[in-house]
PDB file of N, CA and C in Angstrom:
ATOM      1  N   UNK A   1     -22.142  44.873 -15.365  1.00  0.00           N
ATOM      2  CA  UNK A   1     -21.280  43.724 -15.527  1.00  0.00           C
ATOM      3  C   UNK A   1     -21.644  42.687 -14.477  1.00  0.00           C
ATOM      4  N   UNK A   2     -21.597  41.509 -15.005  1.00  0.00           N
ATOM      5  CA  UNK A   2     -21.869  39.980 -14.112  1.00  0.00           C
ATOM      6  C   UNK A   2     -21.046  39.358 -13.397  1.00  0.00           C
ATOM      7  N   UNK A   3     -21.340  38.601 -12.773  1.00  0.00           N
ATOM      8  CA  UNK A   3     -20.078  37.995 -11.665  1.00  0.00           C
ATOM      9  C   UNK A   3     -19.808  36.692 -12.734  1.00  0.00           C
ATOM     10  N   UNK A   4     -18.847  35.660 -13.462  1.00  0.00           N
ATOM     11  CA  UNK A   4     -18.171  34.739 -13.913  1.00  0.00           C
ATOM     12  C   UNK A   4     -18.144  33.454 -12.811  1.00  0.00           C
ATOM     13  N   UNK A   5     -19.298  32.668 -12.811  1.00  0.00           N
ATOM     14  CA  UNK A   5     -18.895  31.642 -12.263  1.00  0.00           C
ATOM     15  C   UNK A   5     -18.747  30.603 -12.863  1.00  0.00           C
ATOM     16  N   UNK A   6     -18.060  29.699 -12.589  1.00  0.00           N
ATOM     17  CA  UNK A   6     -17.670  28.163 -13.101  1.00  0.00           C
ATOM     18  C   UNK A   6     -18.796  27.092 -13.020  1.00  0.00           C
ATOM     19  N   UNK A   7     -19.651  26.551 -13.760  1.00  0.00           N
ATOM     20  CA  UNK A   7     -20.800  25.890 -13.530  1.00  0.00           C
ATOM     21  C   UNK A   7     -20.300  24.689 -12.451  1.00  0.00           C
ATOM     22  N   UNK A   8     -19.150  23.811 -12.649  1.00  0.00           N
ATOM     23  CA  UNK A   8     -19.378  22.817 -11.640  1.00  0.00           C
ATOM     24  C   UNK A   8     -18.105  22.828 -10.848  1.00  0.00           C
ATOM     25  N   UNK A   9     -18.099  24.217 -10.270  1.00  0.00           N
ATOM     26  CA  UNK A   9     -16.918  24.265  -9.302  1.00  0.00           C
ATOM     27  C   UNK A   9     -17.682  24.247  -8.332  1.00  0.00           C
ATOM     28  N   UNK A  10     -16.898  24.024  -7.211  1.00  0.00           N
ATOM     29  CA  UNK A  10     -17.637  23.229  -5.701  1.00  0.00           C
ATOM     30  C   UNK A  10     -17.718  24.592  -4.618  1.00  0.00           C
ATOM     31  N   UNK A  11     -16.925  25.337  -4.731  1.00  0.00           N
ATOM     32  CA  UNK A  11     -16.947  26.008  -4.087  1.00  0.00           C
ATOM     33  C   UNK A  11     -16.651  27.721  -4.881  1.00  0.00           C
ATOM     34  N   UNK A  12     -17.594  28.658  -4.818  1.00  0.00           N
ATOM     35  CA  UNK A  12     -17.153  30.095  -5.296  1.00  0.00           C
ATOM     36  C   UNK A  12     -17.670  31.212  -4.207  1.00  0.00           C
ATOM     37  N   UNK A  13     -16.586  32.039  -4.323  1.00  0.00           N
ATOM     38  CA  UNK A  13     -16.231  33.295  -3.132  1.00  0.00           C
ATOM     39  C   UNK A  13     -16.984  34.436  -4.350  1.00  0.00           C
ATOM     40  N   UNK A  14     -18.139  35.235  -3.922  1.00  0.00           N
ATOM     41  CA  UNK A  14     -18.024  36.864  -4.347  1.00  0.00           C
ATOM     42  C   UNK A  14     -17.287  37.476  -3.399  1.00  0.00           C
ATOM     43  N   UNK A  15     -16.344  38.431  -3.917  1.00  0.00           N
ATOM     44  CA  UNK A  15     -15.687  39.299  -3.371  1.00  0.00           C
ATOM     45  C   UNK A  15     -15.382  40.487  -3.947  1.00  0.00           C
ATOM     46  N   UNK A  16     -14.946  41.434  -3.090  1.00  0.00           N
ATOM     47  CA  UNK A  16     -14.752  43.212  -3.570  1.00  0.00           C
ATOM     48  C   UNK A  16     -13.456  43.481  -3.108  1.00  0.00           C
ATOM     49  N   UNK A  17     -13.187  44.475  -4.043  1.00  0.00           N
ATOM     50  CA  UNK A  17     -11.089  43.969  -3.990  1.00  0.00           C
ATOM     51  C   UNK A  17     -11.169  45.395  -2.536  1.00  0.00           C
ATOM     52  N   UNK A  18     -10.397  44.531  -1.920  1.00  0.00           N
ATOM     53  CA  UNK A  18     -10.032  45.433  -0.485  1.00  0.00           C
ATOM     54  C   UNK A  18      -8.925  46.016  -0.617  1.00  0.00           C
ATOM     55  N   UNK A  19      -7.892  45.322  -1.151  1.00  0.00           N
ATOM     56  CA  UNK A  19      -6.581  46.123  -1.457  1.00  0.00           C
ATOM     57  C   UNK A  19      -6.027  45.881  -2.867  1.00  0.00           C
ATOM     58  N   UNK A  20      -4.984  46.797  -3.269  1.00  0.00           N
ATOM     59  CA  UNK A  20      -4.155  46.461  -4.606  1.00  0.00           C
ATOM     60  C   UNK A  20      -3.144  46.938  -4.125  1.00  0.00           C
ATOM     61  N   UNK A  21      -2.121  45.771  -4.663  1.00  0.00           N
ATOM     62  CA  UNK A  21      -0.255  45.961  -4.382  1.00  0.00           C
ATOM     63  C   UNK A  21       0.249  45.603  -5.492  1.00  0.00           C
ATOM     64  N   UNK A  22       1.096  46.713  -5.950  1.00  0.00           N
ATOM     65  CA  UNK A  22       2.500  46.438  -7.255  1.00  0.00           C
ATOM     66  C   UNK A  22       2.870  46.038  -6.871  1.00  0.00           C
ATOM     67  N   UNK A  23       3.829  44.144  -6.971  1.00  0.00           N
ATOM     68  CA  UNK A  23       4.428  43.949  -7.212  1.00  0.00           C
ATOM     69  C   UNK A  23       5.075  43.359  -8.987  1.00  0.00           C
ATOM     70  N   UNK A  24       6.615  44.340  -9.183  1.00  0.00           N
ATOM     71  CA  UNK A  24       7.175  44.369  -9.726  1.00  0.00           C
ATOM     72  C   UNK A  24       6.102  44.124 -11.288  1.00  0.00           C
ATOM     73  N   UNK A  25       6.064  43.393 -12.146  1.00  0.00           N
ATOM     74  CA  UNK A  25       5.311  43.129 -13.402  1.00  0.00           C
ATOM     75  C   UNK A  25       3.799  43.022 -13.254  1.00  0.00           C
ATOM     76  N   UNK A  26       3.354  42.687 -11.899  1.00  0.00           N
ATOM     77  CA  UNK A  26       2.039  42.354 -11.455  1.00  0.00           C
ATOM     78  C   UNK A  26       1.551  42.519 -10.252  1.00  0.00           C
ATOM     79  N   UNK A  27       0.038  42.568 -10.201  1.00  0.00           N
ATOM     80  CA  UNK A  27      -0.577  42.825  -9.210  1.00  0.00           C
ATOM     81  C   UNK A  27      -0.851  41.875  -8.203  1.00  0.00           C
ATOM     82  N   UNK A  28      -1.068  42.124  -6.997  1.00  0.00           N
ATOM     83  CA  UNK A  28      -1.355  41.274  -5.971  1.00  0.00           C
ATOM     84  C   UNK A  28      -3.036  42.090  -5.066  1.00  0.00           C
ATOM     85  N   UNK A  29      -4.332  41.260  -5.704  1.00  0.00           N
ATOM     86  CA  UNK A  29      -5.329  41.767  -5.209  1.00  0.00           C
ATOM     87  C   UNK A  29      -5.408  40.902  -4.145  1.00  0.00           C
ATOM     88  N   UNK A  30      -6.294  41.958  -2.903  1.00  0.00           N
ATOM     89  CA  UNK A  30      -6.953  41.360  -1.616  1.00  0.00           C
ATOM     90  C   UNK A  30      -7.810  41.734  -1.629  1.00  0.00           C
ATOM     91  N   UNK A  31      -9.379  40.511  -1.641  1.00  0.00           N
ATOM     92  CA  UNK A  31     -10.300  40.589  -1.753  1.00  0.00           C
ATOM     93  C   UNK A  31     -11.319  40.495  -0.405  1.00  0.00           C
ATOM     94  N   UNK A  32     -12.194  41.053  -0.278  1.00  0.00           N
ATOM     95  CA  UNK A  32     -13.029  40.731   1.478  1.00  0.00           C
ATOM     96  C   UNK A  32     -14.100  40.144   0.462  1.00  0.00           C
ATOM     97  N   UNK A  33     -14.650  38.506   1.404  1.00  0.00           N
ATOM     98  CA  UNK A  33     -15.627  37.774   1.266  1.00  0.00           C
ATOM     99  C   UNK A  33     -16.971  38.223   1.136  1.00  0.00           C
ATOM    100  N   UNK A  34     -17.757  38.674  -0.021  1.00  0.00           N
ATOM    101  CA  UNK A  34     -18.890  39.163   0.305  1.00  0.00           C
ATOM    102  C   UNK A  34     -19.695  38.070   0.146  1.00  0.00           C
ATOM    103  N   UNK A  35     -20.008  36.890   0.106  1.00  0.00           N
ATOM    104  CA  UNK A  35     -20.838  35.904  -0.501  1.00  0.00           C
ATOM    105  C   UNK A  35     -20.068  34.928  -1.207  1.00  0.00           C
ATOM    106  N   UNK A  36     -20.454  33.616  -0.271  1.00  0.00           N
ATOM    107  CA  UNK A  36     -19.814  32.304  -0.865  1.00  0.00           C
ATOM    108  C   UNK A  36     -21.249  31.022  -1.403  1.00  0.00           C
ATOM    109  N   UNK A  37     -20.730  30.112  -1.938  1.00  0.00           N
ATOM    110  CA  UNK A  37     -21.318  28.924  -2.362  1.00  0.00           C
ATOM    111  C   UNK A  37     -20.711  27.857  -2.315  1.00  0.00           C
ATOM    112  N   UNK A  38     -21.318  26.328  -1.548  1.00  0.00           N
ATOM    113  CA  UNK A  38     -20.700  25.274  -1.773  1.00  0.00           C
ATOM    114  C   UNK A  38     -21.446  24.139  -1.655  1.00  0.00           C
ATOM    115  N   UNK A  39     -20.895  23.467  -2.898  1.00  0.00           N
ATOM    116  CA  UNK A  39     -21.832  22.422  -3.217  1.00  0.00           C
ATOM    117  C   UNK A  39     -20.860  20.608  -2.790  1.00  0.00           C
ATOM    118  N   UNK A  40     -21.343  19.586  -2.767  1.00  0.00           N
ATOM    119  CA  UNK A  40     -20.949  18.435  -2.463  1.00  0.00           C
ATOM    120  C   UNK A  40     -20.249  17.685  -3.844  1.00  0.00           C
ATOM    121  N   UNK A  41     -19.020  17.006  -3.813  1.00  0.00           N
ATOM    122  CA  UNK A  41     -18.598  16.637  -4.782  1.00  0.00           C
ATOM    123  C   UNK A  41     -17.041  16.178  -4.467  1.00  0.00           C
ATOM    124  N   UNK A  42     -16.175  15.816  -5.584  1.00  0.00           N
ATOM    125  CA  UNK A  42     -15.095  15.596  -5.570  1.00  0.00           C
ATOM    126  C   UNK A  42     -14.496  16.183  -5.885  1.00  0.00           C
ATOM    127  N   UNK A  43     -13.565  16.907  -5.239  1.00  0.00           N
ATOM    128  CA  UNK A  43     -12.511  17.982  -5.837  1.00  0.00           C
ATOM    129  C   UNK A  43     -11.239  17.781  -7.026  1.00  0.00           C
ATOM    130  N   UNK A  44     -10.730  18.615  -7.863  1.00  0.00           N
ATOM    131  CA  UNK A  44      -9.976  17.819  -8.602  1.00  0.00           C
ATOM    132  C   UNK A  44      -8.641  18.672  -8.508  1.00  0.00           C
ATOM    133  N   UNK A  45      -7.671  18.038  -8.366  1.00  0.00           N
ATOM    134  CA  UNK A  45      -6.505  18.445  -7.855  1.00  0.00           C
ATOM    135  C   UNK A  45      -5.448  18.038  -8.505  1.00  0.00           C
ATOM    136  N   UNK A  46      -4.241  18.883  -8.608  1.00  0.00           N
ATOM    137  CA  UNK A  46      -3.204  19.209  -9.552  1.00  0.00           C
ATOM    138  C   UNK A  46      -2.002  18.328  -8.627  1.00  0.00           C
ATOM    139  N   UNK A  47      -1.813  16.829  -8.874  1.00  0.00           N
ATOM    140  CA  UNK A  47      -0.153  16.345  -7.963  1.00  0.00           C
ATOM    141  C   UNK A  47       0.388  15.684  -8.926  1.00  0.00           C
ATOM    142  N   UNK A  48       1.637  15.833  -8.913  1.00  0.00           N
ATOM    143  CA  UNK A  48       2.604  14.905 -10.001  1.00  0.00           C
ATOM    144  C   UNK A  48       2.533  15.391 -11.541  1.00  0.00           C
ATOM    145  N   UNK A  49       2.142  16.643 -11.805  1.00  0.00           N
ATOM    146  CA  UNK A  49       1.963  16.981 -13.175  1.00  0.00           C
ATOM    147  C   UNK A  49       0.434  16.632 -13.803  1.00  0.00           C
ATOM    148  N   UNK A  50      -0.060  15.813 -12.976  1.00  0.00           N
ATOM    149  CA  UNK A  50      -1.760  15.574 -13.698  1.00  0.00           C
ATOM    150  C   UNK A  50      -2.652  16.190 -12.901  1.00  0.00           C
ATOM    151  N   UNK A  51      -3.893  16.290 -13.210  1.00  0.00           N
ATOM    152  CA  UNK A  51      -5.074  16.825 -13.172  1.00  0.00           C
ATOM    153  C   UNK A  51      -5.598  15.268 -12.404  1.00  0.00           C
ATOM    154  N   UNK A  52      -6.207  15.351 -10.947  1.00  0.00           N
ATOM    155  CA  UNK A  52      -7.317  13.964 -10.393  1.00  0.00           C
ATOM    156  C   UNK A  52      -8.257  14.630  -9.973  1.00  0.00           C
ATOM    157  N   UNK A  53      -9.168  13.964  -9.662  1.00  0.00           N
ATOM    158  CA  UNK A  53     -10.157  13.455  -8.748  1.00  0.00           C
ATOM    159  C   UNK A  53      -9.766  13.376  -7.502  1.00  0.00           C
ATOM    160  N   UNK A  54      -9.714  14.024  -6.506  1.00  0.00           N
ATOM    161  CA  UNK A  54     -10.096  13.219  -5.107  1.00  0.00           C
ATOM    162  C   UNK A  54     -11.348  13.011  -4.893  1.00  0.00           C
ATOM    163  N   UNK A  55     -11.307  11.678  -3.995  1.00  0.00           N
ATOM    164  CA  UNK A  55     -12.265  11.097  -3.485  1.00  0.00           C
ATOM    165  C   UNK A  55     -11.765  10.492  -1.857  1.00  0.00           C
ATOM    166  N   UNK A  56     -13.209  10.335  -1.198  1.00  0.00           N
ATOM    167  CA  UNK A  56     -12.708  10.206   0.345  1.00  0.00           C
ATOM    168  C   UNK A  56     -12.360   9.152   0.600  1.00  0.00           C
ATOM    169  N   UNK A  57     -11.336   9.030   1.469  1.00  0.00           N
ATOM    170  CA  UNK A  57     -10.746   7.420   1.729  1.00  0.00           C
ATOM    171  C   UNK A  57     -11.779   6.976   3.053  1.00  0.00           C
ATOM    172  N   UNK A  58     -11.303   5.486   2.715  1.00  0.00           N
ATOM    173  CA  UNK A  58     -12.489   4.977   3.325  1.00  0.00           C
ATOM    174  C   UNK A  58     -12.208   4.922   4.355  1.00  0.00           C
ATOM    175  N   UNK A  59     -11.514   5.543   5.433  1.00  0.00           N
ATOM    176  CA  UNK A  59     -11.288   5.329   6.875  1.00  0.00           C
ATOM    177  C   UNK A  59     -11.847   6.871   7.220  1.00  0.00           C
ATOM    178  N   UNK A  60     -11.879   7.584   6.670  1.00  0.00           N
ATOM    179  CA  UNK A  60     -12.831   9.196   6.534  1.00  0.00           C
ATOM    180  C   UNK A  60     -13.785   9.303   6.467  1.00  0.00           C
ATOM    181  N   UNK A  61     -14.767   8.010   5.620  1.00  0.00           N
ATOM    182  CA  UNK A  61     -15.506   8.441   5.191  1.00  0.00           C
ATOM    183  C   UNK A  61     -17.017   8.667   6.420  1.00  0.00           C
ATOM    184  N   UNK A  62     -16.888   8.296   7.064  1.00  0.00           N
ATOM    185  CA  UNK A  62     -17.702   8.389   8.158  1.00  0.00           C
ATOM    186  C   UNK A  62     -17.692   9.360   9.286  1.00  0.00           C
ATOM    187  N   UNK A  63     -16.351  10.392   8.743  1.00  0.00           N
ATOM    188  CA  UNK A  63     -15.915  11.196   9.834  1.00  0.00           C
ATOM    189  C   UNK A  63     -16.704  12.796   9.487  1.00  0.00           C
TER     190      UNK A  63
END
């Protein structure tokens, strides 16, 4: 079996589940970092009920 990555997500964690906890209807996995990736881009983020874009403000952008 293959690892599932997202073609233009910016950032992806491999990981190996370190722990498993019942809670009540569902599980709560803890994973240890075996291998990450990250690429340059604009992140897109969930405020006010919509789906954006961030992008860097221009007093950042040099930082």
């Amino acid at each position: 079996m293959g690892i599932l990555i997202l073609n233009k997500s910016l950032t992806t964690f491999v990981c190996r589940q370190y722990e498993l906890h019942e809670a009540g209807d569902h599980y709560i996995i803890v994973g240890q970092i075996e291998a990450c990736r990250n690429q340059m881009g604009n992140p897109l983020v969930f405020h006010n009920g919509q789906y954006k874009q961030a992008n860097v403000h221009q007093t950042f952008a040099g930082v």
